[in-house]
Protein backbone atom coordinates (compact mmCIF):
# COMPACT_ATOMS: atom_id res chain seq x y z
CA UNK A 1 -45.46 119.17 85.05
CA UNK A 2 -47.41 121.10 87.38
CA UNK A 3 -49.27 124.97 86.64
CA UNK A 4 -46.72 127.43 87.93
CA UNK A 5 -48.67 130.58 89.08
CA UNK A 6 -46.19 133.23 89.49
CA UNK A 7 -47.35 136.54 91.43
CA UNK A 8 -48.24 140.15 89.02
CA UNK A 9 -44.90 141.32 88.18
CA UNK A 10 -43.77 144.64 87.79
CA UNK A 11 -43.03 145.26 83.85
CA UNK A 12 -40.58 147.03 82.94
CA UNK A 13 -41.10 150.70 81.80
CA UNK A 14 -42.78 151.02 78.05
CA UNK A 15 -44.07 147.04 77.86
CA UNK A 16 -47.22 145.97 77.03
CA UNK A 17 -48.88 142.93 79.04
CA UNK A 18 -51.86 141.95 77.24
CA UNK A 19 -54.58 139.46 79.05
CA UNK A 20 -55.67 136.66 76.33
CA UNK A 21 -58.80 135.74 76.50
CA UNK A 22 -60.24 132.14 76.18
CA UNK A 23 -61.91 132.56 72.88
CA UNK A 24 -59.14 133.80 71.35
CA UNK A 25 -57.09 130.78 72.59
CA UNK A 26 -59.68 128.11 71.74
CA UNK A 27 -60.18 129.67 67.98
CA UNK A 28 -56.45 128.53 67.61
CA UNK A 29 -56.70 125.26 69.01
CA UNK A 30 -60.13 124.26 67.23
CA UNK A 31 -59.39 125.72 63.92
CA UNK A 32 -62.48 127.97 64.06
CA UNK A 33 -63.68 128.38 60.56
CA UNK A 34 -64.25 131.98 61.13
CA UNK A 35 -62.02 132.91 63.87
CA UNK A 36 -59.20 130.85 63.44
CA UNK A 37 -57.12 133.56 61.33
CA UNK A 38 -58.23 136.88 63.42
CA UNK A 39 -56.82 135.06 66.64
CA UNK A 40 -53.77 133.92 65.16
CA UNK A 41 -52.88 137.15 63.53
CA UNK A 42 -53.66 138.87 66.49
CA UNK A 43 -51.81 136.79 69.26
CA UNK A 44 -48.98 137.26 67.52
CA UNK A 45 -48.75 141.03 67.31
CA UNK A 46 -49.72 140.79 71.09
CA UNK A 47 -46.57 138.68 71.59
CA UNK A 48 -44.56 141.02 69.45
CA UNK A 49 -45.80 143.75 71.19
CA UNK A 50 -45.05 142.51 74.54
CA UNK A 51 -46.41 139.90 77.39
CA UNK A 52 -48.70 137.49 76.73
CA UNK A 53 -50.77 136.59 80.29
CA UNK A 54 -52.97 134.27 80.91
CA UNK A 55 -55.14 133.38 84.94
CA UNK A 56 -56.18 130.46 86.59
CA UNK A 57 -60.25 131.54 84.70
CA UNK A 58 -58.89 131.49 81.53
CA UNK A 59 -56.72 128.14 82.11
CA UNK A 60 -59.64 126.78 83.40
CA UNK A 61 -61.76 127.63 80.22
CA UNK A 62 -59.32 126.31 77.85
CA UNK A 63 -58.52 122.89 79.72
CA UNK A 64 -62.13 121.46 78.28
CA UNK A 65 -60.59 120.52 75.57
CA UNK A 66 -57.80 118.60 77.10
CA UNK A 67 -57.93 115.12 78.93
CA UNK A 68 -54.13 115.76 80.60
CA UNK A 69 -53.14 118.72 82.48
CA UNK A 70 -49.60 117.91 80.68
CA UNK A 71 -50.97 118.19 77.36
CA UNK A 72 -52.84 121.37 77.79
CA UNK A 73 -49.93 122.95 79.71
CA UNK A 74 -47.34 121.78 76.32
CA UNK A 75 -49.98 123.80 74.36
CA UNK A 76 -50.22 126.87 76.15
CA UNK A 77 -46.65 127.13 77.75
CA UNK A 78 -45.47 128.88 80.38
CA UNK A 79 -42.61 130.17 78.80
CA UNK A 80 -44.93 131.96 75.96
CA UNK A 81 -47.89 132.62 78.87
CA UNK A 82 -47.25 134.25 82.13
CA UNK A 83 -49.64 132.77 84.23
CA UNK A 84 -50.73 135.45 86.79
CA UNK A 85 -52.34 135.21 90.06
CA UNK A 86 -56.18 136.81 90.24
CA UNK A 87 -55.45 139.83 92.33
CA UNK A 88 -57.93 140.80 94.95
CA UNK A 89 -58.76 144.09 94.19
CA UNK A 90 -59.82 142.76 90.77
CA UNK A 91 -62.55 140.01 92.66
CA UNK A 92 -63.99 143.31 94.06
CA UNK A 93 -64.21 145.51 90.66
CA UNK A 94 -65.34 142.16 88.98
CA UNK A 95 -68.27 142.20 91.55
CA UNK A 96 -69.38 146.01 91.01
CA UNK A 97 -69.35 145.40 87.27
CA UNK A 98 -71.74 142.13 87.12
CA UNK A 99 -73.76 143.96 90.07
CA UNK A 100 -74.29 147.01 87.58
CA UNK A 101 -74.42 144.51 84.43
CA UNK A 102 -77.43 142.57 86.79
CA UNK A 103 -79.17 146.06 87.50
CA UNK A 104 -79.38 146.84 83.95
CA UNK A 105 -81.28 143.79 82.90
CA UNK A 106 -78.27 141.30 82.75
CA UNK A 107 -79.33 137.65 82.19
CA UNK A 108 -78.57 135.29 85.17
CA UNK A 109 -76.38 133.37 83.03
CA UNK A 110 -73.84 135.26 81.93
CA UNK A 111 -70.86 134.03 84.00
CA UNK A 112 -68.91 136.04 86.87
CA UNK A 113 -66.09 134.55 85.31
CA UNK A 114 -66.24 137.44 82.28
CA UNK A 115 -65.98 140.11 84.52
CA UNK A 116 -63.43 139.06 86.12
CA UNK A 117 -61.33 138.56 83.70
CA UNK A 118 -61.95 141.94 82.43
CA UNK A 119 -61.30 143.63 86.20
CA UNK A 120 -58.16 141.59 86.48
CA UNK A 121 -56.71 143.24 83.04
CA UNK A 122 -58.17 146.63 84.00
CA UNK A 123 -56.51 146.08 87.59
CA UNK A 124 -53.40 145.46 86.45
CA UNK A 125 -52.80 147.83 83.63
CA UNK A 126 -53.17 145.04 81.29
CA UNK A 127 -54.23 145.33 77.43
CA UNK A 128 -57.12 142.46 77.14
CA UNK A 129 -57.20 140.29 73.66
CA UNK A 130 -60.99 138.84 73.16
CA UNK A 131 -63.54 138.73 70.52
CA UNK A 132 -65.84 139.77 73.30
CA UNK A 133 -65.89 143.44 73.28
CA UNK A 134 -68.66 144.81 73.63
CA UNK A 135 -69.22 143.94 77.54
CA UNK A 136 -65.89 144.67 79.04
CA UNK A 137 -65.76 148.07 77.14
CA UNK A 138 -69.53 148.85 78.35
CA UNK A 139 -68.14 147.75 82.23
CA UNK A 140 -64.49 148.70 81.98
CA UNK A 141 -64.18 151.90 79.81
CA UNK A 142 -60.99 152.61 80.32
CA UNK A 143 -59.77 148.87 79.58
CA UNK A 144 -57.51 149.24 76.43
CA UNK A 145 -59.42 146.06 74.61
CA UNK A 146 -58.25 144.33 70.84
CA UNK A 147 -61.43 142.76 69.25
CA UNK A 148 -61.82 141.97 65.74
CA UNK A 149 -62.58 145.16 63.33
CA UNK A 150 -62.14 147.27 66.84
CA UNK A 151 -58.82 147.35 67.60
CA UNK A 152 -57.93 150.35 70.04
């Protein structure tokens, strides 16, 4: 079965979309000792809430642990995930953050692929689920972001 992207949808009025991020994902399906519980707990009320989206970055992160396409696409489903499309406005606000993040000392080695996941939830109007806060609230203030003991 082949990776449907679908285009950003509209949402309907009073919805909450919320962008989960590849940690929280790969606590789940390693069992983290220490995150395991947090991301479960907390991908759930996301899906009570609302939406549950997912991009191509994130896909990509998660499939490491899978040796079939198949397999990883019966573990994160499409019918629980909507798999969006990056949009393009979010490539450029993704490329203004890690230019500022670079100015101010950044390491070389901190992937692109953070920030853009952060633009593309900011972007879109998205909530964004991650245990990594601390950066995409520094680059994206106004990004509504759920993090362990900083929910907001």
């Amino acid at each position: 079965m082949a990776t449907e992207l679908r285009p950003v949808p509209d949402r309907p009025q009073g919805t909450v979309a919320t962008l989960v991020d590849s940690n929280v994902l790969l606590d789940i399906l390693t069992d983290d000792p220490t995150w395991s519980q947090w991301s479960g707990t907390a991908l759930a009320a996301a899906r009570d809430a609302g939406t549950l989206v997912i991009n191509p970055i994130i896909y990509a992160e998660v499939s490491v642990r899978f040796t079939r396409m198949e397999d990883l696409d019966e573990t994160v489903p499409a019918t629980d995930f909507l798999r969006e499309e990056l949009p393009y406005a979010a490539g450029f606000l993704a490329g203004k953050a890690y230019l500022m993040y670079r100015r101010q000392g950044g390491r070389k080695d901190s992937p692109l692929a953070d920030f853009y996941i952060g633009a593309h939830a900011a972007v879109c109007g998205h909530q964004l689920l991650t245990r990594d806060a601390a950066r995409y609230r520094t680059y994206f203030p106004r990004l509504t972001v759920i993090a362990p003991g900083q929910e907001s």
